[in-house]
N, C-alpha and C. Protein backbone atom coordinates (compact mmCIF):
# COMPACT_ATOMS: atom_id res chain seq x y z
N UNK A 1 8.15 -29.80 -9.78
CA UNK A 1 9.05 -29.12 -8.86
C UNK A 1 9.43 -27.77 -9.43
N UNK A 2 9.25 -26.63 -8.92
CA UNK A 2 9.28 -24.89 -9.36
C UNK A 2 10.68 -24.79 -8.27
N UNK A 3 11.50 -25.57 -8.03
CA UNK A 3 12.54 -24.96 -6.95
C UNK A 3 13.24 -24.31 -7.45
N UNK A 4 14.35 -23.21 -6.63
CA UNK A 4 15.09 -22.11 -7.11
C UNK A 4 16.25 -22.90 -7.12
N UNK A 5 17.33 -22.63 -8.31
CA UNK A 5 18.48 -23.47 -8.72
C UNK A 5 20.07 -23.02 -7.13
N UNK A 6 18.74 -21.77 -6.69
CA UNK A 6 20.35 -21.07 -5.85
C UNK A 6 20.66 -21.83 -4.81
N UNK A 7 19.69 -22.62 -4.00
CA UNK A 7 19.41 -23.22 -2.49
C UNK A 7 20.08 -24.61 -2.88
N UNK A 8 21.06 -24.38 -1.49
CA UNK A 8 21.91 -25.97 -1.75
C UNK A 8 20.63 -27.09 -1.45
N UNK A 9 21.44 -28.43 -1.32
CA UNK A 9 21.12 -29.74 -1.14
C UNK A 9 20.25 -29.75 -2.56
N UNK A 10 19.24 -31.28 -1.56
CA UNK A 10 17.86 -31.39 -3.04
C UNK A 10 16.58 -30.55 -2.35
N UNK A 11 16.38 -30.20 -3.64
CA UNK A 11 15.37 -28.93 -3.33
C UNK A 11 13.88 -29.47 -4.27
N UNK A 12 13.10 -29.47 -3.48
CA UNK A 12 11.89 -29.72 -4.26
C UNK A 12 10.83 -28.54 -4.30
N UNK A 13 10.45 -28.04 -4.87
CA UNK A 13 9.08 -27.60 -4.31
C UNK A 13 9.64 -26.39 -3.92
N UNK A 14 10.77 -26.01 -3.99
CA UNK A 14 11.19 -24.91 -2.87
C UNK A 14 11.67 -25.12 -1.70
N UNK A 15 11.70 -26.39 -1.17
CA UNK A 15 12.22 -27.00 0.72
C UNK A 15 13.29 -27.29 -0.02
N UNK A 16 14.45 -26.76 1.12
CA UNK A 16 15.22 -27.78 1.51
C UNK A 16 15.34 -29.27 1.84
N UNK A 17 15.87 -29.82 1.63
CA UNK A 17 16.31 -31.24 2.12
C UNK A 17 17.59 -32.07 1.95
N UNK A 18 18.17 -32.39 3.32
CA UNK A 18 19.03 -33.15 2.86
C UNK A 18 19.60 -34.29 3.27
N UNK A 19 20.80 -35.12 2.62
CA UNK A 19 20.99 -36.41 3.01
C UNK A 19 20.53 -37.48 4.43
N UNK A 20 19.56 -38.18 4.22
CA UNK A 20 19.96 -38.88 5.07
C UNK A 20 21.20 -38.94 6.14
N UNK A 21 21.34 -39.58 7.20
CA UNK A 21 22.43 -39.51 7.76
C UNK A 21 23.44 -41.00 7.65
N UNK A 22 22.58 -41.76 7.17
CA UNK A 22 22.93 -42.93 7.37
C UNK A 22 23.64 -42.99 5.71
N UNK A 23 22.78 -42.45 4.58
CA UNK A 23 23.40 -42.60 3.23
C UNK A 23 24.56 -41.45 3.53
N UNK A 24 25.09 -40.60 4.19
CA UNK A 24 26.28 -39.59 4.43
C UNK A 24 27.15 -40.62 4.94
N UNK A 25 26.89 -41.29 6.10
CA UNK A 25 27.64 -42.10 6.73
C UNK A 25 28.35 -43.18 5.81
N UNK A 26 27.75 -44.08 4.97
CA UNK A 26 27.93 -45.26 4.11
C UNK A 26 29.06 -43.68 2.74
N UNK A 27 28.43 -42.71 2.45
CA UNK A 27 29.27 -42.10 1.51
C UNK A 27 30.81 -41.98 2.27
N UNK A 28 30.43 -41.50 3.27
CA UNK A 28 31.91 -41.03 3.71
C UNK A 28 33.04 -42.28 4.35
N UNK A 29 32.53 -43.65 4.84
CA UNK A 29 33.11 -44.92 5.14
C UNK A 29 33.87 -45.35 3.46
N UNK A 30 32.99 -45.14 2.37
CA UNK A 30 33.49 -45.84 1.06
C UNK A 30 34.48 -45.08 0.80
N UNK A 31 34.50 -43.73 0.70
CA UNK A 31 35.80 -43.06 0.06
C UNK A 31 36.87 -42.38 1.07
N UNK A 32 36.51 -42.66 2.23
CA UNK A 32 37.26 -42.51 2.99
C UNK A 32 37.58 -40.85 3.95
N UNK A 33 36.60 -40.36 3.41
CA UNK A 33 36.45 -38.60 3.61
C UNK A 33 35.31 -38.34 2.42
N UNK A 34 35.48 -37.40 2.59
CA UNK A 34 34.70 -36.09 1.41
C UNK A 34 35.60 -35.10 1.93
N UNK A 35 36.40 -34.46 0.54
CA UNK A 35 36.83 -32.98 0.54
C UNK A 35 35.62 -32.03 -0.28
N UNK A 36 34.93 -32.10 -0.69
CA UNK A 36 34.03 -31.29 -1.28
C UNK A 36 32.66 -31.50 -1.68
N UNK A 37 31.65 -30.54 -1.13
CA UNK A 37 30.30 -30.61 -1.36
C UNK A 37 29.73 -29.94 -2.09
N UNK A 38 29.54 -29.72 -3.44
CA UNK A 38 29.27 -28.49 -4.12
C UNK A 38 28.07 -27.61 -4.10
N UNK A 39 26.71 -28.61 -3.12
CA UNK A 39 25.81 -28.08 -3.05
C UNK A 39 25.28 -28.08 -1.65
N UNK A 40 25.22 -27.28 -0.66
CA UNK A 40 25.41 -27.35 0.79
C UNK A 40 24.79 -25.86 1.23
N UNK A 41 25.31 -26.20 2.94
CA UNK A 41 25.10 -24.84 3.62
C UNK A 41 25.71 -25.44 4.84
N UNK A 42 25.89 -24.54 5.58
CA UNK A 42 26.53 -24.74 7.20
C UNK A 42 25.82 -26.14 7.76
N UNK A 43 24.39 -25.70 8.00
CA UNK A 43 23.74 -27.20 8.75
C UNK A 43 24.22 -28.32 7.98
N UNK A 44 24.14 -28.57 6.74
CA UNK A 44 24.04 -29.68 6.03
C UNK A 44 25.46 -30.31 6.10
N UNK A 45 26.53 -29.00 6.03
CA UNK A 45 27.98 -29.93 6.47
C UNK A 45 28.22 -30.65 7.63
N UNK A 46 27.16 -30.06 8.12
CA UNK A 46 27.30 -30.98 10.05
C UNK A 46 27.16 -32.17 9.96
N UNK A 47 26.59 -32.31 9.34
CA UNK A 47 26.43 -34.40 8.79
C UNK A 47 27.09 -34.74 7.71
N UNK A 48 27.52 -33.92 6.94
CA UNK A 48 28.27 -34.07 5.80
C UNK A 48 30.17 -34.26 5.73
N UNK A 49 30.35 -33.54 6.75
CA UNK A 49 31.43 -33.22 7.41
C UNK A 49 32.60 -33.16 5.95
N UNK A 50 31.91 -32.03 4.93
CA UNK A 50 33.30 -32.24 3.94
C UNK A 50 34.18 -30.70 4.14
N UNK A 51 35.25 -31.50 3.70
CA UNK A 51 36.72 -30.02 4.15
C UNK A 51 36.29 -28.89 3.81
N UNK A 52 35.48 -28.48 2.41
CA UNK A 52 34.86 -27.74 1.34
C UNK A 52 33.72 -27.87 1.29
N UNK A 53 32.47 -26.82 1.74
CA UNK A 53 31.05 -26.72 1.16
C UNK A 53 31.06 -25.72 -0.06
N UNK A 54 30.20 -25.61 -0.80
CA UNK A 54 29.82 -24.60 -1.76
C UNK A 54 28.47 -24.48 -1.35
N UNK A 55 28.25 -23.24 -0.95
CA UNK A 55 26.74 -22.58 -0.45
C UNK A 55 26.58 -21.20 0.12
N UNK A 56 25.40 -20.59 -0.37
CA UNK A 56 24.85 -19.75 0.25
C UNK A 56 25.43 -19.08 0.93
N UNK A 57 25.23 -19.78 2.13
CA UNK A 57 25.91 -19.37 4.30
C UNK A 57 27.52 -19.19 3.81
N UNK A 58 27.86 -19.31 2.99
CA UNK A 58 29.66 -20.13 3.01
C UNK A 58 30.13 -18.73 3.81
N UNK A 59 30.85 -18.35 4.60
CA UNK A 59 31.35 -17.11 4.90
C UNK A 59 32.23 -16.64 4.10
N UNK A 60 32.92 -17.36 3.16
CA UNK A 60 33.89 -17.11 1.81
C UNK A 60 32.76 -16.51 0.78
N UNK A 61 32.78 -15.23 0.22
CA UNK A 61 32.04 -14.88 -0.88
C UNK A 61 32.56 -16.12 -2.20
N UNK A 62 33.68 -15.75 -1.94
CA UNK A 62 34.13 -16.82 -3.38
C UNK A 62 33.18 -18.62 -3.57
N UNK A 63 32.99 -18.84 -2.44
CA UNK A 63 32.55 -20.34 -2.24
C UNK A 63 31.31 -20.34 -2.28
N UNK A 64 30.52 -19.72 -2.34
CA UNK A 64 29.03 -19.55 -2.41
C UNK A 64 28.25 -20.18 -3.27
N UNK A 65 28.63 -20.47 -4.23
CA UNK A 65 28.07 -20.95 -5.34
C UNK A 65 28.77 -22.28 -6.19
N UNK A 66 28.79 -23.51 -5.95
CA UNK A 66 29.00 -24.37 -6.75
C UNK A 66 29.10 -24.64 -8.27
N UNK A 67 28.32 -23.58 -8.80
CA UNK A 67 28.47 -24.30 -10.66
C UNK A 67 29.91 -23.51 -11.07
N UNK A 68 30.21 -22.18 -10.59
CA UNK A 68 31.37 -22.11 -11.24
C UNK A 68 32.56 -22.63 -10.55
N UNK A 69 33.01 -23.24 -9.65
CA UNK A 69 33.77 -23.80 -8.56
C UNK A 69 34.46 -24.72 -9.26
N UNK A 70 35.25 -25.09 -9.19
CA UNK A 70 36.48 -26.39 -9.58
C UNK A 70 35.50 -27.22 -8.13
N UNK A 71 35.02 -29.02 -9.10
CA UNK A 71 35.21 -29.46 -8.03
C UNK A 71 36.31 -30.97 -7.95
N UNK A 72 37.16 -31.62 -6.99
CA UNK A 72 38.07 -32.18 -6.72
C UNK A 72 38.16 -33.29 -5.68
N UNK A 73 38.89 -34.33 -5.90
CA UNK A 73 39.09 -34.75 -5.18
C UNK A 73 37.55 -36.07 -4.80
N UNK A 74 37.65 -35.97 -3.33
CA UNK A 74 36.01 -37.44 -2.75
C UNK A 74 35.01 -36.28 -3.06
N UNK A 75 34.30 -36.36 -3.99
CA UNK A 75 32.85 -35.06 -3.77
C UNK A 75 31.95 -36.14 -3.45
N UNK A 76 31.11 -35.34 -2.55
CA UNK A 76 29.76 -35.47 -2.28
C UNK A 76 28.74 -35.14 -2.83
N UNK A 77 27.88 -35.43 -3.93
CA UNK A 77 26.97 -34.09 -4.45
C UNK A 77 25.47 -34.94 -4.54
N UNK A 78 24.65 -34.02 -3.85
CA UNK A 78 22.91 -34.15 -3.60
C UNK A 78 22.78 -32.88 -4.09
N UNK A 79 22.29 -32.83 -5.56
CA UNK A 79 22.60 -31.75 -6.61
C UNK A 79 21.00 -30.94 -5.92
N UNK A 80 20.69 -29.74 -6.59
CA UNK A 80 19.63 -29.22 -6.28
C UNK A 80 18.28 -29.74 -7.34
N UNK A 81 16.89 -29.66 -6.54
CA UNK A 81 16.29 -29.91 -7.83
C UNK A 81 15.47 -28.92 -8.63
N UNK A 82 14.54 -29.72 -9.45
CA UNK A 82 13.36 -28.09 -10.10
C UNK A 82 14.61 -27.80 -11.75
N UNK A 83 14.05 -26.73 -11.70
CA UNK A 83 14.54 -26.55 -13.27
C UNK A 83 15.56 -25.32 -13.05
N UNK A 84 16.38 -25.05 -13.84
CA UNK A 84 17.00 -23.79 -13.67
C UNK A 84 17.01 -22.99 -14.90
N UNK A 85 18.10 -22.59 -15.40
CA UNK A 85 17.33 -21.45 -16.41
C UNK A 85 17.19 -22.52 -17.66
N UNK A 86 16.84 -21.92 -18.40
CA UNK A 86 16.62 -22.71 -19.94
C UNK A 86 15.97 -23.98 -19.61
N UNK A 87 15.20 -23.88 -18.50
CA UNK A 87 14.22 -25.12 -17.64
C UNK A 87 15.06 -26.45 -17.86
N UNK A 88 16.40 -26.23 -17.95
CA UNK A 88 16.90 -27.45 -17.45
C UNK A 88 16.96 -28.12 -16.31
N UNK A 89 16.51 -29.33 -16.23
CA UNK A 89 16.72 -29.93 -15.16
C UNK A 89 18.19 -30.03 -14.23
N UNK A 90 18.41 -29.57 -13.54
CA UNK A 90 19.26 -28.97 -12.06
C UNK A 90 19.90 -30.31 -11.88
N UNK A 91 19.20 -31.61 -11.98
CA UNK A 91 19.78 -32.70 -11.25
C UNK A 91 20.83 -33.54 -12.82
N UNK A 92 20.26 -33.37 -13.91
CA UNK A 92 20.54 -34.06 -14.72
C UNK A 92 22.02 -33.24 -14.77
N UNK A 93 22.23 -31.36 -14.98
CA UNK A 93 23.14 -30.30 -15.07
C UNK A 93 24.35 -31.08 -14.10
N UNK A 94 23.80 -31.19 -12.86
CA UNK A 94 24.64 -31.66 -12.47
C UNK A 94 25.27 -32.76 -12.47
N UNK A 95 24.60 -33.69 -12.72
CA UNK A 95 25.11 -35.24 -13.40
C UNK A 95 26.14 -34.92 -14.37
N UNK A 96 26.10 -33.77 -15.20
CA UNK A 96 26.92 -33.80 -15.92
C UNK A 96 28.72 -32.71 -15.85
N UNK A 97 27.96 -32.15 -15.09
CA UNK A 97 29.13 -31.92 -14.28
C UNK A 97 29.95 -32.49 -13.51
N UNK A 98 29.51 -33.22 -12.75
CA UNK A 98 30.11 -34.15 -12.04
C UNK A 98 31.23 -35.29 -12.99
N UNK A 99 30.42 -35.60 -14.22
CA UNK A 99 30.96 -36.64 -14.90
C UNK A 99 31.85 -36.04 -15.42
N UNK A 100 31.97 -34.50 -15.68
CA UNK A 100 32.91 -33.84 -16.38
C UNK A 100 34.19 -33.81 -16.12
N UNK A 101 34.17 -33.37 -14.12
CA UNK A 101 35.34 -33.29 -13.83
C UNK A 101 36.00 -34.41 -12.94
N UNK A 102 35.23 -35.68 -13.16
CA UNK A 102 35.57 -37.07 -13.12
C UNK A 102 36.44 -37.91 -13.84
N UNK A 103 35.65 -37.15 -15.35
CA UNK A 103 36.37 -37.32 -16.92
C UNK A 103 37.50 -36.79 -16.95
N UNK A 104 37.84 -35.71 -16.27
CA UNK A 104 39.11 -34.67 -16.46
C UNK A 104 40.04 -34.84 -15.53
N UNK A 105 39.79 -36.22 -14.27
CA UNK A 105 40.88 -36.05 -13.11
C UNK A 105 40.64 -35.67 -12.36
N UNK A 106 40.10 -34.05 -11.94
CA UNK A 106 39.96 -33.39 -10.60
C UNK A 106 39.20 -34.44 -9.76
N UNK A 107 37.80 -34.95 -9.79
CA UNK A 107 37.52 -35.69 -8.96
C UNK A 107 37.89 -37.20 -9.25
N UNK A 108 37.90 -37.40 -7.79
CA UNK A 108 38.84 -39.07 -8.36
C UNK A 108 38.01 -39.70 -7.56
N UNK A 109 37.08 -39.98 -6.58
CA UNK A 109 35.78 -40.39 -6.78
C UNK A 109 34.91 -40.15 -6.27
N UNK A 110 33.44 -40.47 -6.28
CA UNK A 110 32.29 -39.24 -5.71
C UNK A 110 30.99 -40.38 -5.40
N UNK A 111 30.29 -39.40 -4.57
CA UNK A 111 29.07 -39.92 -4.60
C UNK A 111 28.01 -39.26 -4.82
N UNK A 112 27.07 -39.11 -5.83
CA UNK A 112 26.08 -38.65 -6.06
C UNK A 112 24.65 -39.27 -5.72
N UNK A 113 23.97 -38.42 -5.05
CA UNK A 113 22.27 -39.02 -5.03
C UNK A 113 21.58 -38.57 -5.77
N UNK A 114 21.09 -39.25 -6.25
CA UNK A 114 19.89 -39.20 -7.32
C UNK A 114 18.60 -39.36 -6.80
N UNK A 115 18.11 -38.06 -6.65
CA UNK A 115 16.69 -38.39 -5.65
C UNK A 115 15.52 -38.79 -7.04
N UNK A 116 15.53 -38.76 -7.95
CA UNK A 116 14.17 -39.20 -8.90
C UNK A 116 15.17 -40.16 -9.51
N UNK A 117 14.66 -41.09 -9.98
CA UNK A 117 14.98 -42.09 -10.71
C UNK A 117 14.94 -42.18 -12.35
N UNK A 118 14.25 -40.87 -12.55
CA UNK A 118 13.85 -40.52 -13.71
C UNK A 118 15.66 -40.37 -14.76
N UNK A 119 16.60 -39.75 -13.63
CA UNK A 119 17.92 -39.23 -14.39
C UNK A 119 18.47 -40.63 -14.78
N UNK A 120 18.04 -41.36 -14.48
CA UNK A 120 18.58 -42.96 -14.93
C UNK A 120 17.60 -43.22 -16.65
N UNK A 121 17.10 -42.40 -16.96
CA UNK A 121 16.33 -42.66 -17.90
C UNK A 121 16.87 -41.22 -18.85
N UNK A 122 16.61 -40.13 -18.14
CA UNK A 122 16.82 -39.00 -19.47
C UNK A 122 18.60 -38.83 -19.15
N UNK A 123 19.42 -39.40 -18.80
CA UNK A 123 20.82 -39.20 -18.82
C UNK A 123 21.52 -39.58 -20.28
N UNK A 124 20.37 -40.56 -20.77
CA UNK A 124 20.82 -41.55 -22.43
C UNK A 124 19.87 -40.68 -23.16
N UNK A 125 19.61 -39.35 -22.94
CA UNK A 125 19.24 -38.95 -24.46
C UNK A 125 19.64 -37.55 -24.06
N UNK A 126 20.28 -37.16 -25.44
CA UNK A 126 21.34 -35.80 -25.71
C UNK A 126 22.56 -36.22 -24.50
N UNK A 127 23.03 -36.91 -24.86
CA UNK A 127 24.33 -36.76 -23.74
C UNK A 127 25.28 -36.38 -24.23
N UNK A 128 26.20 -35.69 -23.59
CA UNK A 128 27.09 -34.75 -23.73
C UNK A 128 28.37 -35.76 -24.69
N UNK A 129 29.26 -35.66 -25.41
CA UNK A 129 30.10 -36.71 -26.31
C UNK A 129 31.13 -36.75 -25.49
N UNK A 130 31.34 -37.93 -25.07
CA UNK A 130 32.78 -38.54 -24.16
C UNK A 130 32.54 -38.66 -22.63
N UNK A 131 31.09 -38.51 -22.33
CA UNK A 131 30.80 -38.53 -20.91
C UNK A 131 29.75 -39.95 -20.73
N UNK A 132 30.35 -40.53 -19.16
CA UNK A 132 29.42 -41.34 -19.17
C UNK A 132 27.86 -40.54 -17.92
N UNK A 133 27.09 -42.24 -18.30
CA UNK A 133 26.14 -41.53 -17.69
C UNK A 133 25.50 -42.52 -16.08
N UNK A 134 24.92 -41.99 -15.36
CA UNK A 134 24.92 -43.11 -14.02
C UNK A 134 24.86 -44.60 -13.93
N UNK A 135 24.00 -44.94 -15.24
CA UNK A 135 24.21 -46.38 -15.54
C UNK A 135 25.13 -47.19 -15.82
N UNK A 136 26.27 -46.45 -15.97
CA UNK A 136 27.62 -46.75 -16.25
C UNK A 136 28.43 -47.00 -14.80
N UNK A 137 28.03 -46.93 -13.97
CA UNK A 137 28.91 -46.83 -12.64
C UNK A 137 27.70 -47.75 -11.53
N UNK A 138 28.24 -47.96 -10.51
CA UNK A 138 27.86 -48.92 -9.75
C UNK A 138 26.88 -48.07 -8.85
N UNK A 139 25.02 -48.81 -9.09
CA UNK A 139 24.15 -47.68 -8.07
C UNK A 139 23.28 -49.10 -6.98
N UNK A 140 23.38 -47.86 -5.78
CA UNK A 140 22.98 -48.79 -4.56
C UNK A 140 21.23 -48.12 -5.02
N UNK A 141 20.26 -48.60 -4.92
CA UNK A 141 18.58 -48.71 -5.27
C UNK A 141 18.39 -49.19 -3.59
N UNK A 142 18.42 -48.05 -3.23
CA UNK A 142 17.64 -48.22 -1.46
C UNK A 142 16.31 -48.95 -1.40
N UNK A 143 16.37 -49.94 -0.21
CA UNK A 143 15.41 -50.98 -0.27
C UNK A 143 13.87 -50.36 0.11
N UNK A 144 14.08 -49.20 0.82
CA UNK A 144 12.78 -48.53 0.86
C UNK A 144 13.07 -47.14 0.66
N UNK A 145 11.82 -45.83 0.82
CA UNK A 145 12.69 -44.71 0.02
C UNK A 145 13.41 -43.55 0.89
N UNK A 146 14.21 -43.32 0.35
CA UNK A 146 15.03 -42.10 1.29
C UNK A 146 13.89 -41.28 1.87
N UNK A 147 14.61 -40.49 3.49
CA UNK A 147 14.05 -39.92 3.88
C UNK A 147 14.99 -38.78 4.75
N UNK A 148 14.68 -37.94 3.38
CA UNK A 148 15.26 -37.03 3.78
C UNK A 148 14.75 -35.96 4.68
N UNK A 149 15.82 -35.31 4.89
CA UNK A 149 15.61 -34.22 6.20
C UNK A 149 15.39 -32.57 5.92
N UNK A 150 14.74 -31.93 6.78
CA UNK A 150 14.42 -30.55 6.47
C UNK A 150 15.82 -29.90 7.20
N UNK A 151 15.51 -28.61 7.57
CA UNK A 151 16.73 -27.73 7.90
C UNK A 151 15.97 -27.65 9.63
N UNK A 152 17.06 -27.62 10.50
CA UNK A 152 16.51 -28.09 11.81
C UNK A 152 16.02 -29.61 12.33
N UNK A 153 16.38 -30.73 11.49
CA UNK A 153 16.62 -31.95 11.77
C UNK A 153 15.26 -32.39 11.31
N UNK A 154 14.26 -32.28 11.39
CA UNK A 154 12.96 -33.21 11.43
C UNK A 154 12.88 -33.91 10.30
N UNK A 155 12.46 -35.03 9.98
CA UNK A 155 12.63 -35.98 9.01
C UNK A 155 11.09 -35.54 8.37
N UNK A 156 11.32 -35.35 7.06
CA UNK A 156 10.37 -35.13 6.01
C UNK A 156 9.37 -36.22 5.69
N UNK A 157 8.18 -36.72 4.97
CA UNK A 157 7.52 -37.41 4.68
C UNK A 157 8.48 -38.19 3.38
N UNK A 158 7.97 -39.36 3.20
CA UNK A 158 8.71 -39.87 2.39
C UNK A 158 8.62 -39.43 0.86
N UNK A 159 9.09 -38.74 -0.33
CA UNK A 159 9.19 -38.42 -1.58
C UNK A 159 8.44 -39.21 -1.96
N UNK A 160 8.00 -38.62 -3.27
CA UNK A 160 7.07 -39.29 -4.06
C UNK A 160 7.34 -40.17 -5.05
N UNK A 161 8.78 -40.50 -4.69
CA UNK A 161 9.86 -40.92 -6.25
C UNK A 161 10.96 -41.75 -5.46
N UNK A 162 11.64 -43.24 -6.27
CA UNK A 162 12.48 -43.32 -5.53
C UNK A 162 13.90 -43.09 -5.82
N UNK A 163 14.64 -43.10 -5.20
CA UNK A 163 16.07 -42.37 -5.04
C UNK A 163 17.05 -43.79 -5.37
N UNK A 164 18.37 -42.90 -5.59
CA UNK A 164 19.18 -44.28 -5.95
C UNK A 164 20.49 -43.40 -5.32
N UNK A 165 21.52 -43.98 -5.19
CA UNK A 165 23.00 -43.91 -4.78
C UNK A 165 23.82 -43.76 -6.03
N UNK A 166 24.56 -43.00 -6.84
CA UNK A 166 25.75 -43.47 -7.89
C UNK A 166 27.04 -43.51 -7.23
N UNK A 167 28.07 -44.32 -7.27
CA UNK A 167 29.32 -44.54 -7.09
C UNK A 167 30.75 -44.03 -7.96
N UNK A 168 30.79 -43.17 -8.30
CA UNK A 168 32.08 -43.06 -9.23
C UNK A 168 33.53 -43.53 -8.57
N UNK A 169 34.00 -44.66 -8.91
CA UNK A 169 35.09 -44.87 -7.86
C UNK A 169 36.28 -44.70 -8.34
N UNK A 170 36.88 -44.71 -7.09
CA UNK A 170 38.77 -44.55 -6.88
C UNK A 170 39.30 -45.13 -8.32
N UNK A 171 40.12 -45.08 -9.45
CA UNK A 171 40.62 -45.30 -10.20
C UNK A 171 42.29 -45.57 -9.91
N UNK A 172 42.57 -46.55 -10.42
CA UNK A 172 43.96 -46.58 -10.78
C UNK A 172 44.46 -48.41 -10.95
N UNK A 173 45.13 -49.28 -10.06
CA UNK A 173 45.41 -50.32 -10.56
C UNK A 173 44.48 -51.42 -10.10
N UNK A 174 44.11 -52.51 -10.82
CA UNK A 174 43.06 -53.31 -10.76
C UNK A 174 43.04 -53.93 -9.08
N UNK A 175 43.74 -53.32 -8.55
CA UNK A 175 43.57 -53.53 -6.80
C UNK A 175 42.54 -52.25 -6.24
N UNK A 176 42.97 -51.35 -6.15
CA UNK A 176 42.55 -50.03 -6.29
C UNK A 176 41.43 -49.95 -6.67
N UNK A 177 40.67 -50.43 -7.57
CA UNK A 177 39.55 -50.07 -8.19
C UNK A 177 38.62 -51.23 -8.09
N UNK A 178 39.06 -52.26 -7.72
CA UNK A 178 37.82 -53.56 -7.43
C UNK A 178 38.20 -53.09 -5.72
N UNK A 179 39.21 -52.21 -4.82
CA UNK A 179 38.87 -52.26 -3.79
C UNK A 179 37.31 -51.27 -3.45
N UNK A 180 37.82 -50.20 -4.02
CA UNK A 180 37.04 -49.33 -4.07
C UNK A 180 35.13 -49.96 -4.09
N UNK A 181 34.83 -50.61 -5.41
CA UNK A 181 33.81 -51.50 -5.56
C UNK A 181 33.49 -52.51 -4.11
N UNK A 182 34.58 -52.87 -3.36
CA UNK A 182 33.94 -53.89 -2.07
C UNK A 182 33.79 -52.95 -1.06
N UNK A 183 34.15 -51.65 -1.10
CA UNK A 183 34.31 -50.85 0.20
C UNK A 183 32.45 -50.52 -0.29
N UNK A 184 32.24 -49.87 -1.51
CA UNK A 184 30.85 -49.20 -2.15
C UNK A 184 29.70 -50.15 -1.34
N UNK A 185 30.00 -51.67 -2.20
CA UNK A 185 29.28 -52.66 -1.84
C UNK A 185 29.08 -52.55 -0.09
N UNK A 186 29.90 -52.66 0.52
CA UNK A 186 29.65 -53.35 1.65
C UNK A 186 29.33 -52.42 2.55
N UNK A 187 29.31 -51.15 2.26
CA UNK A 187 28.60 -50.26 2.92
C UNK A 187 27.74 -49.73 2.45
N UNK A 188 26.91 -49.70 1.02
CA UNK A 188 25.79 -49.72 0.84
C UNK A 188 24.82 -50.73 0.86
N UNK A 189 24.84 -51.78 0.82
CA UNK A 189 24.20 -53.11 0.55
C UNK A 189 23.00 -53.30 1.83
N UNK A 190 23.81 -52.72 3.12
CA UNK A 190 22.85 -52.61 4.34
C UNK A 190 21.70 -51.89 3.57
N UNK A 191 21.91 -50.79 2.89
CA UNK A 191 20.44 -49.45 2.53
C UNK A 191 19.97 -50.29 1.43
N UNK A 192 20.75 -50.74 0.48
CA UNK A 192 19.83 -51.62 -0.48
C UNK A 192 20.59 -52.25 -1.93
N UNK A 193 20.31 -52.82 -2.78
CA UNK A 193 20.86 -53.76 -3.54
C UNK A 193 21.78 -52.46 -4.49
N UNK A 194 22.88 -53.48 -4.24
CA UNK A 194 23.97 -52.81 -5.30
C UNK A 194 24.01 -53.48 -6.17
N UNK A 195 24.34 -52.47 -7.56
CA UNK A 195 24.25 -53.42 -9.05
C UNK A 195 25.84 -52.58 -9.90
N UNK A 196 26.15 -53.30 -10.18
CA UNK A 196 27.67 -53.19 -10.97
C UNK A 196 27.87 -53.35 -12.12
N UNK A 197 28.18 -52.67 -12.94
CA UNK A 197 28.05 -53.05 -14.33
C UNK A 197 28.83 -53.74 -15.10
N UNK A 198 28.54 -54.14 -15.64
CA UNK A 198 29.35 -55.68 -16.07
C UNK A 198 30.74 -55.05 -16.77
């Protein structure tokens, strides 16, 4: 994947693509909203429907760009893919961002897609000290593979890789946080097996 780090959603190859509608739907039933998308554009909030995009189109100069952005609150993030500078991988960068400001409070809980399955594997080597990594949190493994969408609706061929769901959930008293886990469950479980970590 040669994609440019600037183009919201997941980016392969250079295309656009983004969420499913049905994995947007199951994100936004579990946490109850999305206030923030850090990697987006106008079309993509149309199914996304969060208070806050970070992209491109944003008509706010300030909002244009997600990596330097505070993000807060339910995020949504279908990080970009391909490499960005110092050929880091874009999806893993953002994994760790995400966990950062998870770690720190601002977001209190999120959903991330993981379109290669691979970040479930290089997330446990060089990891950042005091951060966890997706295996640590509860992931829905879609029973067949995402199929994501181009810009103008048409549904893409199916990826060459399969995709997974991460859950970072609602925190606070042991009601609160095993609710959070049955809301995850029971609206991902339709797309495919949820696994929880012990």
């Amino acid at each position: 994947a040669g994609a440019m780090s600037s183009l919201p959603s997941h980016l392969s190859e250079g295309v656009e693509r983004y969420t499913p509608r049905h994995v947007v739907g199951a994100a936004r039933a579990t946490m109850g909203g999305i206030d923030v998308d850090p990697f987006s554009c106008a079309e993509a909030n149309r199914s996304v429907g969060a208070t806050v995009y970070y992209g491109p189109d944003n008509a706010d100069p300030r909002l244009r760009n997600g990596w330097p952005r505070r993000w807060y609150g339910r995020a949504f993030v279908n990080p970009p893919g391909g490499r960005g500078d110092k050929g880091r991988s874009q999806q893993k960068r953002a994994w760790f961002r995400l966990a950062t400001e998870y770690a720190e409070g601002r977001v209190k809980q999120a959903i991330f897609v993981c379109f290669n399955l691979g970040l479930l594997q290089s997330t446990q080597c060089r990891t950042p000290a005091g951060l966890a990594i997706p295996l640590d949190f509860p992931i829905c493994y879609p029973s067949s593979r995402l199929e994501y969408t181009y810009p103008g609706g048409s549904v893409g061929k199916q990826p060459p890789h399969a995709s997974c769901v991460v859950y970072l959930p609602a925190r606070g008293n042991e009601s609160t946080y095993f609710g959070a886990l049955s809301r995850f469950s029971a609206h991902f479980s339709p797309i495919g097996r949820v696994v929880v970590p012990a």
